[in-house]
C-alpha atoms as a PDB file:
ATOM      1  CA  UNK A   1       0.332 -30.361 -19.332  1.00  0.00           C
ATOM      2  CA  UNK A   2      -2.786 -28.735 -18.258  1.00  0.00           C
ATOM      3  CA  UNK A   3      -4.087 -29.874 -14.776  1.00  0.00           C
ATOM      4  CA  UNK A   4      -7.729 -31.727 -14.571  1.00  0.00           C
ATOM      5  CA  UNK A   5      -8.434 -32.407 -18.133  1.00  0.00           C
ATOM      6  CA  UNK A   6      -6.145 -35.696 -18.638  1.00  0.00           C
ATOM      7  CA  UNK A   7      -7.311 -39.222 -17.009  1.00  0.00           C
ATOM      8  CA  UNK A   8      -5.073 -40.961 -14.036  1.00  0.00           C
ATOM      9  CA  UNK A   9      -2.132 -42.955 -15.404  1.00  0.00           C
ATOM     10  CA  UNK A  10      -0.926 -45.309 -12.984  1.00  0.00           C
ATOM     11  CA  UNK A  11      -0.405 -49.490 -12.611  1.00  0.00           C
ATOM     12  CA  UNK A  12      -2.695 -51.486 -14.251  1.00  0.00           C
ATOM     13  CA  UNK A  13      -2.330 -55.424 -14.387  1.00  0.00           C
ATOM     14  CA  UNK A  14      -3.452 -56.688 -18.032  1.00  0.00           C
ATOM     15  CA  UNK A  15      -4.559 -60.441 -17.921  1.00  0.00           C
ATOM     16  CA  UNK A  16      -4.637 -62.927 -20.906  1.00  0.00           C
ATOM     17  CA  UNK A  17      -7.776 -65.175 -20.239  1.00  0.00           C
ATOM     18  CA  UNK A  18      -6.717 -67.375 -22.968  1.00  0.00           C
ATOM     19  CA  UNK A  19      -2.825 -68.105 -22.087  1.00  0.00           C
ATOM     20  CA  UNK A  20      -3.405 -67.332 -18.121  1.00  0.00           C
ATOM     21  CA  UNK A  21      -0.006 -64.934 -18.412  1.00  0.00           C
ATOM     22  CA  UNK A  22      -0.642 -61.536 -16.617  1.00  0.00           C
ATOM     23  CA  UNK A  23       1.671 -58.402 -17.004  1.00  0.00           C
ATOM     24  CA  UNK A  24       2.072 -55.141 -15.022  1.00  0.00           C
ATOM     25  CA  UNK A  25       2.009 -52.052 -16.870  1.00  0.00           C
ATOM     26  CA  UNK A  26       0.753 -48.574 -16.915  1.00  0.00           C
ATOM     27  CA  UNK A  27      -2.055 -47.501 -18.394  1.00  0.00           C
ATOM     28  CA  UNK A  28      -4.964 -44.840 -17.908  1.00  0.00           C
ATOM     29  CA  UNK A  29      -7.538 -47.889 -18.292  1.00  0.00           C
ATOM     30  CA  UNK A  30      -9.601 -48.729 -14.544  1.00  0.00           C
ATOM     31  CA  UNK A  31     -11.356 -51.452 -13.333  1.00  0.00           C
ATOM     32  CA  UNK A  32     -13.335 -51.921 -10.176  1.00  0.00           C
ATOM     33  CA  UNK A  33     -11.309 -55.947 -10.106  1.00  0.00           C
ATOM     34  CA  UNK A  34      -8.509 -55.966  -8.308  1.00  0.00           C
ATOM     35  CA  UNK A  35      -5.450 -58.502  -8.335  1.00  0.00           C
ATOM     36  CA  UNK A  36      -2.425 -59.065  -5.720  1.00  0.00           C
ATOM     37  CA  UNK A  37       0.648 -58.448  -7.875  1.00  0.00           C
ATOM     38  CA  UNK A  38       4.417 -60.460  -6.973  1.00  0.00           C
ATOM     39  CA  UNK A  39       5.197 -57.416  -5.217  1.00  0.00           C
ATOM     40  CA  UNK A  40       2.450 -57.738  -2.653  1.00  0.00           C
ATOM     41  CA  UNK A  41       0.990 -54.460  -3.710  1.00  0.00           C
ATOM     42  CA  UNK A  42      -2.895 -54.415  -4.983  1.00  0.00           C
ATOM     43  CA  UNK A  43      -3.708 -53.198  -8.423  1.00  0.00           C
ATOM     44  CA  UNK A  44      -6.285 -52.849 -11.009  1.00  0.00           C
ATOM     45  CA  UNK A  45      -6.603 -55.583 -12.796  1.00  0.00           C
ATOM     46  CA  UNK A  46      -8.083 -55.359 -16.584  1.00  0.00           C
ATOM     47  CA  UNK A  47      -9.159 -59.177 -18.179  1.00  0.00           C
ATOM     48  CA  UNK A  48      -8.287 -59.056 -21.875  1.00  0.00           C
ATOM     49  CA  UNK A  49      -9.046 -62.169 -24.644  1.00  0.00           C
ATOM     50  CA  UNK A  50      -6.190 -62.515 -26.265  1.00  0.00           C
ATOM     51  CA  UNK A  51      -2.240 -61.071 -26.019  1.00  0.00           C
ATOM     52  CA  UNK A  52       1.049 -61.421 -27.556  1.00  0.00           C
ATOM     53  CA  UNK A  53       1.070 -64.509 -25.184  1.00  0.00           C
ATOM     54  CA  UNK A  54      -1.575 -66.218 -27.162  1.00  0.00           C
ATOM     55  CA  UNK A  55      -1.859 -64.514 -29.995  1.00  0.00           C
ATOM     56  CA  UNK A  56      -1.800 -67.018 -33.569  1.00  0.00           C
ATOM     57  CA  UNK A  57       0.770 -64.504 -35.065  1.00  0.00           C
ATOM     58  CA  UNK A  58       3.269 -64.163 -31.986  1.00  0.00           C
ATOM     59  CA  UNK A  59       2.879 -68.260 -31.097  1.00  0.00           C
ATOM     60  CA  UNK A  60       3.520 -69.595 -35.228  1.00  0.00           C
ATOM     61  CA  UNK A  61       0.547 -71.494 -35.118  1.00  0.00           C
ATOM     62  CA  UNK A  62      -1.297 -69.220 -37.770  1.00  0.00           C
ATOM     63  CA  UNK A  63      -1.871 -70.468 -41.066  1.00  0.00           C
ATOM     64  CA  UNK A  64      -1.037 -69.190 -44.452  1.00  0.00           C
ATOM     65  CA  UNK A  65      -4.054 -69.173 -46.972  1.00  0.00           C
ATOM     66  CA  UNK A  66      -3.378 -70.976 -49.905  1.00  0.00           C
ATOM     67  CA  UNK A  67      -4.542 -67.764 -52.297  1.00  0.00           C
ATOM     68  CA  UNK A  68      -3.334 -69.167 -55.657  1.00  0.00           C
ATOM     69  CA  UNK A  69      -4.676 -72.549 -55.154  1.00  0.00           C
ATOM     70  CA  UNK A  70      -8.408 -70.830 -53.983  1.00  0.00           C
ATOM     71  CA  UNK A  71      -8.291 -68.462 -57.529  1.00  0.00           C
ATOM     72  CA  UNK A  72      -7.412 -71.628 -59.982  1.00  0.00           C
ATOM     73  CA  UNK A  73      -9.633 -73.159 -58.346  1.00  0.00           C
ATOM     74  CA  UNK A  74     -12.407 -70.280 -58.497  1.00  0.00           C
ATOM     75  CA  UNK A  75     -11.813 -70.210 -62.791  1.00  0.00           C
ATOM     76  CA  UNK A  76     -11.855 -74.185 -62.970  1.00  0.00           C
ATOM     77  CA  UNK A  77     -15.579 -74.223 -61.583  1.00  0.00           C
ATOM     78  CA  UNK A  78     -16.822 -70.774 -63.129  1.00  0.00           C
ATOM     79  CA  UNK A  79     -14.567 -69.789 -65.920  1.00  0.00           C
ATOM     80  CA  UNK A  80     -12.335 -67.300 -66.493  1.00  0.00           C
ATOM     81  CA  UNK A  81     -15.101 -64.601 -67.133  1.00  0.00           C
ATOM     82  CA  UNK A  82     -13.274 -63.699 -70.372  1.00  0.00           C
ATOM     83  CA  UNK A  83     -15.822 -63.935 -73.730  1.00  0.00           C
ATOM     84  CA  UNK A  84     -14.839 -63.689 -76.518  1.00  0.00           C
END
Protein backbone atom coordinates (compact mmCIF):
# COMPACT_ATOMS: atom_id res chain seq x y z
CA UNK A 1 0.00 0.00 0.00
CA UNK A 2 0.99 3.44 -0.82
CA UNK A 3 1.71 5.70 2.26
CA UNK A 4 -0.63 9.00 2.84
CA UNK A 5 -3.37 8.42 0.43
CA UNK A 6 -5.57 5.78 2.56
CA UNK A 7 -7.71 7.06 5.76
CA UNK A 8 -6.75 5.76 9.53
CA UNK A 9 -8.24 2.35 10.33
CA UNK A 10 -8.36 1.78 13.87
CA UNK A 11 -11.24 1.00 16.86
CA UNK A 12 -14.36 2.41 16.41
CA UNK A 13 -17.39 1.63 18.83
CA UNK A 14 -20.75 1.35 16.64
CA UNK A 15 -23.90 2.05 18.84
CA UNK A 16 -27.54 0.89 18.12
CA UNK A 17 -29.79 3.84 19.40
CA UNK A 18 -32.74 1.72 18.92
CA UNK A 19 -31.72 -1.71 20.82
CA UNK A 20 -29.04 0.22 23.22
CA UNK A 21 -26.39 -2.83 22.18
CA UNK A 22 -22.91 -1.30 21.29
CA UNK A 23 -20.05 -3.29 19.51
CA UNK A 24 -16.29 -2.68 19.05
CA UNK A 25 -14.96 -2.93 15.72
CA UNK A 26 -12.64 -1.41 13.27
CA UNK A 27 -13.43 0.84 10.92
CA UNK A 28 -11.91 4.00 9.05
CA UNK A 29 -15.22 5.98 10.14
CA UNK A 30 -14.33 9.07 13.09
CA UNK A 31 -16.25 10.85 15.35
CA UNK A 32 -15.39 13.70 17.64
CA UNK A 33 -17.90 11.42 20.60
CA UNK A 34 -16.11 9.38 22.53
CA UNK A 35 -17.23 6.25 24.70
CA UNK A 36 -15.34 4.22 27.64
CA UNK A 37 -15.22 0.68 26.23
CA UNK A 38 -15.21 -2.76 28.92
CA UNK A 39 -11.63 -2.61 28.51
CA UNK A 40 -11.21 0.78 30.10
CA UNK A 41 -9.67 2.13 26.97
CA UNK A 42 -11.45 5.36 25.20
CA UNK A 43 -12.68 5.11 21.68
CA UNK A 44 -14.59 6.71 18.99
CA UNK A 45 -17.81 6.15 19.28
CA UNK A 46 -20.20 6.31 15.98
CA UNK A 47 -24.36 6.41 16.94
CA UNK A 48 -26.11 4.39 14.25
CA UNK A 49 -30.31 3.88 13.94
CA UNK A 50 -30.69 0.63 13.50
CA UNK A 51 -28.32 -2.86 13.58
CA UNK A 52 -28.53 -6.49 13.29
CA UNK A 53 -29.58 -6.03 17.01
CA UNK A 54 -32.77 -4.37 16.05
CA UNK A 55 -33.13 -4.87 12.79
CA UNK A 56 -37.07 -6.36 11.67
CA UNK A 57 -35.25 -9.01 9.48
CA UNK A 58 -32.54 -10.31 12.09
CA UNK A 59 -35.32 -10.06 15.24
CA UNK A 60 -38.51 -12.15 13.08
CA UNK A 61 -40.76 -9.52 13.75
CA UNK A 62 -41.02 -8.43 9.96
CA UNK A 63 -44.01 -9.11 8.13
CA UNK A 64 -44.70 -10.88 4.94
CA UNK A 65 -46.96 -8.88 2.43
CA UNK A 66 -49.82 -10.66 1.47
CA UNK A 67 -49.01 -10.04 -2.58
CA UNK A 68 -51.66 -12.42 -4.00
CA UNK A 69 -54.37 -11.33 -1.78
CA UNK A 70 -53.43 -7.27 -2.71
CA UNK A 71 -53.56 -8.31 -6.84
CA UNK A 72 -57.16 -10.26 -6.55
CA UNK A 73 -58.05 -7.79 -4.80
CA UNK A 74 -56.68 -4.95 -7.26
CA UNK A 75 -58.88 -6.92 -10.43
CA UNK A 76 -62.08 -7.34 -8.10
CA UNK A 77 -62.37 -3.39 -7.77
CA UNK A 78 -60.92 -2.39 -11.34
CA UNK A 79 -61.10 -5.32 -13.61
CA UNK A 80 -58.87 -7.36 -15.15
CA UNK A 81 -57.91 -4.71 -17.87
CA UNK A 82 -58.53 -7.40 -20.52
CA UNK A 83 -61.33 -6.14 -23.42
CA UNK A 84 -62.44 -7.96 -25.48
Amino acid sequence: MRNGIHPAYGPVVFRDRAAGHAFLTRSTMTSEKTVVWEDGRTYPVIDVEISDVSHPFHTGTARVLDTAGRVERFERRYGSGEKG
